[in-house]
Protein backbone atom coordinates (compact mmCIF):
# COMPACT_ATOMS: atom_id res chain seq x y z
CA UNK A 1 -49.36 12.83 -17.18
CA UNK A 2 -46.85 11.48 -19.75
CA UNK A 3 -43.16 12.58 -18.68
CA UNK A 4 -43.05 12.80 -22.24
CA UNK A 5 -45.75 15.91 -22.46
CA UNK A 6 -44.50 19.49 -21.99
CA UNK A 7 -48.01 21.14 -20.75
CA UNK A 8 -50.66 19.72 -18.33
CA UNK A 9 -53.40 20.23 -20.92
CA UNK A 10 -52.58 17.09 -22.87
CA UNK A 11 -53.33 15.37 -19.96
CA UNK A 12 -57.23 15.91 -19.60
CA UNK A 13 -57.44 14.65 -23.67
CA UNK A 14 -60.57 12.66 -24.51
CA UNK A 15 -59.70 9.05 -24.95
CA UNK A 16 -56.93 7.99 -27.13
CA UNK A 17 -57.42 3.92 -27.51
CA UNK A 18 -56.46 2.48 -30.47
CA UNK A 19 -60.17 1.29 -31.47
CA UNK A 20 -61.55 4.21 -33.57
CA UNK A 21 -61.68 3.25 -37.15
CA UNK A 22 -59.45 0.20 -36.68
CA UNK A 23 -60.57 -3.12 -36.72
CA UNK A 24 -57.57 -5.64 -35.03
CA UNK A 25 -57.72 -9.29 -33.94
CA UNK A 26 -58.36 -9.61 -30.12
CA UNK A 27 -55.13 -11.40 -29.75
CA UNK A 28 -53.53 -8.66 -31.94
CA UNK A 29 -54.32 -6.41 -29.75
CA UNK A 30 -53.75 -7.57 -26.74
CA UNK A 31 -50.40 -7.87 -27.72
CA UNK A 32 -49.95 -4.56 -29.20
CA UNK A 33 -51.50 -3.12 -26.23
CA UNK A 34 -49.15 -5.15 -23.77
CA UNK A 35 -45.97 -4.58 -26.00
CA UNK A 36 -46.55 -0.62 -25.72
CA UNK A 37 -46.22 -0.64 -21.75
CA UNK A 38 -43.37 -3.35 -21.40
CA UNK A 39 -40.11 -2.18 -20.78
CA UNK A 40 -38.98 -0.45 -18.13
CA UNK A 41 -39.31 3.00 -19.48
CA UNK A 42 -42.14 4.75 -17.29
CA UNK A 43 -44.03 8.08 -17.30
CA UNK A 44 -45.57 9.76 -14.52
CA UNK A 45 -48.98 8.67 -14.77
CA UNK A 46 -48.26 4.76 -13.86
CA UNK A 47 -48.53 3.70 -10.38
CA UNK A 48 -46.85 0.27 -11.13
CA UNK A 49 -44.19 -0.84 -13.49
CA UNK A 50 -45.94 -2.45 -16.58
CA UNK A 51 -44.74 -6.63 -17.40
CA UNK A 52 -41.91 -7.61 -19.90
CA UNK A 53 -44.32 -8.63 -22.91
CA UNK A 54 -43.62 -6.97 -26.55
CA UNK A 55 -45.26 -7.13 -29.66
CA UNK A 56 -44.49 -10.39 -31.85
CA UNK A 57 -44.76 -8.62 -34.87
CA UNK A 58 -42.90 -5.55 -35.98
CA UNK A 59 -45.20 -2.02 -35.61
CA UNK A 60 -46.09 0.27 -37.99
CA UNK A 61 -43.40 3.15 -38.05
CA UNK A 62 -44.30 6.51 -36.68
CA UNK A 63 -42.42 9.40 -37.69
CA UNK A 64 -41.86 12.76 -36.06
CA UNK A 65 -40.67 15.97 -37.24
CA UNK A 66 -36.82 17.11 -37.15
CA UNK A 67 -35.21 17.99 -33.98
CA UNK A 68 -33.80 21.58 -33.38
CA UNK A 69 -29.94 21.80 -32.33
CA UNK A 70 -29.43 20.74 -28.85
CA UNK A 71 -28.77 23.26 -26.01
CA UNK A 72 -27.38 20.69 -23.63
CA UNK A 73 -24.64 18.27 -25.44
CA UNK A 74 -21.78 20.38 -26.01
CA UNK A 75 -19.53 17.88 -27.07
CA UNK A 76 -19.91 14.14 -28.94
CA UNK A 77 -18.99 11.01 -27.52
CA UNK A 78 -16.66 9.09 -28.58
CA UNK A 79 -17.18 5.48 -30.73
CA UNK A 80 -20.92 6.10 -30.58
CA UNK A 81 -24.05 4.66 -33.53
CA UNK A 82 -25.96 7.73 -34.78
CA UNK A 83 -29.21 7.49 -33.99
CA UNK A 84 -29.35 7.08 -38.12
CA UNK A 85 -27.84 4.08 -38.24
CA UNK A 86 -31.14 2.47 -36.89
CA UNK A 87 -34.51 4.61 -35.89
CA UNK A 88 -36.73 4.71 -38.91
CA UNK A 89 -38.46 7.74 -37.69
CA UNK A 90 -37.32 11.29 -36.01
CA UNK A 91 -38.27 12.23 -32.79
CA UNK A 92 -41.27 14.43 -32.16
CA UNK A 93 -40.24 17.55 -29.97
CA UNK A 94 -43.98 18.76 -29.34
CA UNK A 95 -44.56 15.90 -27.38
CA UNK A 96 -41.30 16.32 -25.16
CA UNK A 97 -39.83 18.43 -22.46
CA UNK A 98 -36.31 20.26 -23.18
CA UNK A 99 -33.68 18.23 -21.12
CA UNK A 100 -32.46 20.35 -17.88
CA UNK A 101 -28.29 19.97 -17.68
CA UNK A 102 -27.66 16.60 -16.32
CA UNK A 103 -27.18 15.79 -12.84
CA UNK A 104 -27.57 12.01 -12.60
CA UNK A 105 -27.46 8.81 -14.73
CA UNK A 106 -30.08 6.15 -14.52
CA UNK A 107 -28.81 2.35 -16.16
CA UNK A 108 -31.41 -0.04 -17.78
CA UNK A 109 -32.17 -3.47 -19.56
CA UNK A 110 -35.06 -3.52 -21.57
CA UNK A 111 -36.55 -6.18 -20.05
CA UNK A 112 -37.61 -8.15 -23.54
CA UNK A 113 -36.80 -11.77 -24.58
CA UNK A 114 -33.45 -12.61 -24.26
CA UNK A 115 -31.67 -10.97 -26.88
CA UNK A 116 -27.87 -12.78 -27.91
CA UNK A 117 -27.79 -10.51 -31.48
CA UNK A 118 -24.43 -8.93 -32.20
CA UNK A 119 -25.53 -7.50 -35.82
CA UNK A 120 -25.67 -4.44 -36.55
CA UNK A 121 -28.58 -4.94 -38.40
CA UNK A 122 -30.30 -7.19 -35.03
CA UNK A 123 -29.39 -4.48 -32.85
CA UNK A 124 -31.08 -2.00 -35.01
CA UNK A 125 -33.99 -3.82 -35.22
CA UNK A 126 -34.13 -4.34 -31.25
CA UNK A 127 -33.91 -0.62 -30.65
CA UNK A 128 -36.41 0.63 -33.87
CA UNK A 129 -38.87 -2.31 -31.82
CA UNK A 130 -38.32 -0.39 -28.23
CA UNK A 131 -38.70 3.29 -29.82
CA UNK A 132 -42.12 2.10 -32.03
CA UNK A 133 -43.53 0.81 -28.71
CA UNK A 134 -43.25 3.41 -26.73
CA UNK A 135 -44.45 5.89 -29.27
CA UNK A 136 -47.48 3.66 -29.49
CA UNK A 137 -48.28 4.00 -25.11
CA UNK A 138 -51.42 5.97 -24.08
CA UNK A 139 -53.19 5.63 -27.67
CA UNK A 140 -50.11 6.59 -29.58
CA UNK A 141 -50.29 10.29 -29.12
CA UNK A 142 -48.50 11.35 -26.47
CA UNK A 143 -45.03 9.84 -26.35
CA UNK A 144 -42.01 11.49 -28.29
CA UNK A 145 -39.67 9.28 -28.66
CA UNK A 146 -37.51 6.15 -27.45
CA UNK A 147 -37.44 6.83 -23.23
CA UNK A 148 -33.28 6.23 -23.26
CA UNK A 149 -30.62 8.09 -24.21
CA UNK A 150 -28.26 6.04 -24.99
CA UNK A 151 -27.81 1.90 -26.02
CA UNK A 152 -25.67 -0.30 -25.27
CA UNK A 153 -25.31 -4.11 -27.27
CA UNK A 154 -23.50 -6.94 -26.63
CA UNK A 155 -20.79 -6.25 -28.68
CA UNK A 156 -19.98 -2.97 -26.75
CA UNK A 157 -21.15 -0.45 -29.30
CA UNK A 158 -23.02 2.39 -28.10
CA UNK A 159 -26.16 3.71 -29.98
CA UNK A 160 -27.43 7.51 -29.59
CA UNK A 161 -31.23 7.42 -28.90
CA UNK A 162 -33.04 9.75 -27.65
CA UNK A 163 -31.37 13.14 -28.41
CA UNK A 164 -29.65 14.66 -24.48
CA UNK A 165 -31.70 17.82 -25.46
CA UNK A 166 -34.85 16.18 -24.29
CA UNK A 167 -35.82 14.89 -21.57
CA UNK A 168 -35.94 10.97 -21.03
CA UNK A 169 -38.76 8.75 -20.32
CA UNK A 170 -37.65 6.08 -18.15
CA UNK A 171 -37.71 6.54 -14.42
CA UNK A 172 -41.00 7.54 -12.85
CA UNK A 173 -41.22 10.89 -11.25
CA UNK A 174 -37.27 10.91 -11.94
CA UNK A 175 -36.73 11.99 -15.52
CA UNK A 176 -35.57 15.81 -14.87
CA UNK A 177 -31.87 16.04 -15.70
CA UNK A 178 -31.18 12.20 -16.32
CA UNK A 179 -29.76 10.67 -18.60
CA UNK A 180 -31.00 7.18 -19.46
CA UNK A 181 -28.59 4.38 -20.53
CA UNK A 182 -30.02 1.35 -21.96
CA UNK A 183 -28.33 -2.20 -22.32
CA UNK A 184 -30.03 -4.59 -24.54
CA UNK A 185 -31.33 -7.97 -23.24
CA UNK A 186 -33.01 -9.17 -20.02
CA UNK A 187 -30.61 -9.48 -17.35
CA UNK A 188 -33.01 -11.46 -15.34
CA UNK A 189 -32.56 -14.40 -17.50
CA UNK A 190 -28.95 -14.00 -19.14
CA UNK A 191 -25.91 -12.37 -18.32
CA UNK A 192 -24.29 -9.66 -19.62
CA UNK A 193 -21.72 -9.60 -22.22
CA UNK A 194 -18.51 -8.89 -21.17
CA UNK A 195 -18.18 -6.73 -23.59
CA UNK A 196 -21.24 -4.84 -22.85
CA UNK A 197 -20.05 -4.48 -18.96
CA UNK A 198 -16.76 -2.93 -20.24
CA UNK A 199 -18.53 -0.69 -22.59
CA UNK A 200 -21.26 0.68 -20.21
CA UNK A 201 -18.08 1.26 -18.08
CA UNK A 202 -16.51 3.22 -20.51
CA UNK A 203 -19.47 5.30 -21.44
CA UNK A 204 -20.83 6.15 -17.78
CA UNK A 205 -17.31 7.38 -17.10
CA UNK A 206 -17.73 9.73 -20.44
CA UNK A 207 -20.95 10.76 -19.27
CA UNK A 208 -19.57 12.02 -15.74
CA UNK A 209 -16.86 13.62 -17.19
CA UNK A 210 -18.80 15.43 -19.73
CA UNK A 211 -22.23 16.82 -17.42
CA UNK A 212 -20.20 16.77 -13.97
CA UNK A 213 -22.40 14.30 -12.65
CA UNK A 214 -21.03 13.00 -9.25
CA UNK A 215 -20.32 9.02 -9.06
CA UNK A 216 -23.28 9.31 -6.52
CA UNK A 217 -25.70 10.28 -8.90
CA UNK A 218 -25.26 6.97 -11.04
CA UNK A 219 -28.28 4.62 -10.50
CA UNK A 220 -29.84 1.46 -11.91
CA UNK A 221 -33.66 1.67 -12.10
CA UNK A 222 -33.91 -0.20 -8.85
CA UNK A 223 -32.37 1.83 -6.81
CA UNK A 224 -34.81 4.30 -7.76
CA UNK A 225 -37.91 2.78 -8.35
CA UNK A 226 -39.94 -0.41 -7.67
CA UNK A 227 -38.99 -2.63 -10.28
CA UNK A 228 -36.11 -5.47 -10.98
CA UNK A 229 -35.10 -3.58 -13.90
CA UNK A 230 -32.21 -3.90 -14.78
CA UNK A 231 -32.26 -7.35 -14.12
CA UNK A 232 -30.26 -9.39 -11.12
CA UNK A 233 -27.31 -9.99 -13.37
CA UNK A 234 -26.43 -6.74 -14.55
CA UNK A 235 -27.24 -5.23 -11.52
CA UNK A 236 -24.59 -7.33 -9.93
CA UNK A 237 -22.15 -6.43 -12.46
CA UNK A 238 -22.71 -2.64 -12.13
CA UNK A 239 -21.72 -3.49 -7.99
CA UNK A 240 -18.62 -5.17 -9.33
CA UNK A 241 -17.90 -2.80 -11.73
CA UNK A 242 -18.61 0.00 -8.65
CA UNK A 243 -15.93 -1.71 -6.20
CA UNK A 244 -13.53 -2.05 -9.12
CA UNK A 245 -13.66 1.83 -9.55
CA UNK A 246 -14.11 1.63 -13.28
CA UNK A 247 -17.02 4.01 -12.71
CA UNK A 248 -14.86 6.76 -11.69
């Protein structure tokens, strides 16, 4: 079952493929179905982390329905993107789970092509790409929303994504009460920006301050799952950044 589905009943659906009443290239879709399960965003039912391979093409938008206030953030951070400065749709709360308070931070890369943009308009084009392909996993119907919470670029802005009031979608088994904190590009291949290190920094430390979550309690996706997300060079960065202190 979808982390992404508030009741078991969705689960035992009839089949959801894209096929019915849509006639697509092979190659198409083979790449539309591939670019819905890359990433390293996961939901319960997968057994093994999907590949890095995403869509050439940009997807058709898919909008949602307006999201109530949230009962979880009780304060804004600071220097952060609305989520309106990029997502071309709203989130879709039916098809979510209502976000228990925080207790632990998990830290992503999104596992793409290498991604050097520092645009706004690049970045917002990077993210709209990540949220469209997950709402198009499992036949399109079952996802809510972007899996992360939160996006970091290159030039060390931070993005709001998916709204703290609902529950994430991007550690299997592990979603409950954490918060997901992307950072664009594939940190198997490049290196983080410097300042995309610094701002991650900054923002994790907001993040403990403001749900109480105990240095402990912030991951990377490896550490809690089998997967090299979020790539060997940001994942040595986060240890450098953890035996500078600038975590705490």
């Amino acid at each position: 079952m979808s982390d992404d589905l508030p009741t078991p009943e969705r689960d035992s659906s009839p089949d959801s493929s894209p096929k019915k009443g849509i006639t697509v290239p092979r190659r198409s879709m083979l790449l539309l179905g591939l670019g819905a399960l890359a990433g390293c965003a996961t939901s319960k039912a997968r057994t093994t982390l999907p590949s890095a391979l995403w869509p050439t093409t940009q997807p058709t938008v898919v909008a949602g329905t307006p999201v109530p206030p949230s009962p979880v953030v009780t304060a804004g951070l600071t220097n952060t993107l609305s989520r309106t400065a990029w997502a071309k749709g709203v989130p879709i709360p039916s098809r979510m789970n209502r976000m228990d308070p925080p207790r632990k931070i998990t830290i992503h890369h999104d596992g793409m092509s290498p991604f050097a943009g520092t645009s706004r308009a690049s970045v917002a084009d990077r993210i709209e790409l990540i949220r469209v392909s997950h709402l198009k996993r499992d036949g399109g119907n079952r996802w809510g929303d972007i899996g992360y919470h939160f996006v970091v670029d290159r030039s060390g802005r931070v993005w709001q994504a998916r709204p703290v009031s609902y529950q994430g979608a991007h550690v299997k088994h592990q979603n409950e009460a954490n918060v997901g904190v992307l950072c664009l590009g594939n940190f198997e291949t490049q290196t983080p920006s410097r300042n995309q290190v610094r701002r991650l920094e900054a923002l994790i430390v907001e993040l403990r301050a403001q749900y109480r979550v105990p240095l402990s309690r912030v991951y990377t996706h490896r550490e809690l799952d089998s997967t090299k997300c979020p790539g060997r060079h940001l994942q040595s960065a986060i240890q450098a950044s953890r035996s500078a202190g600038r975590f705490s």
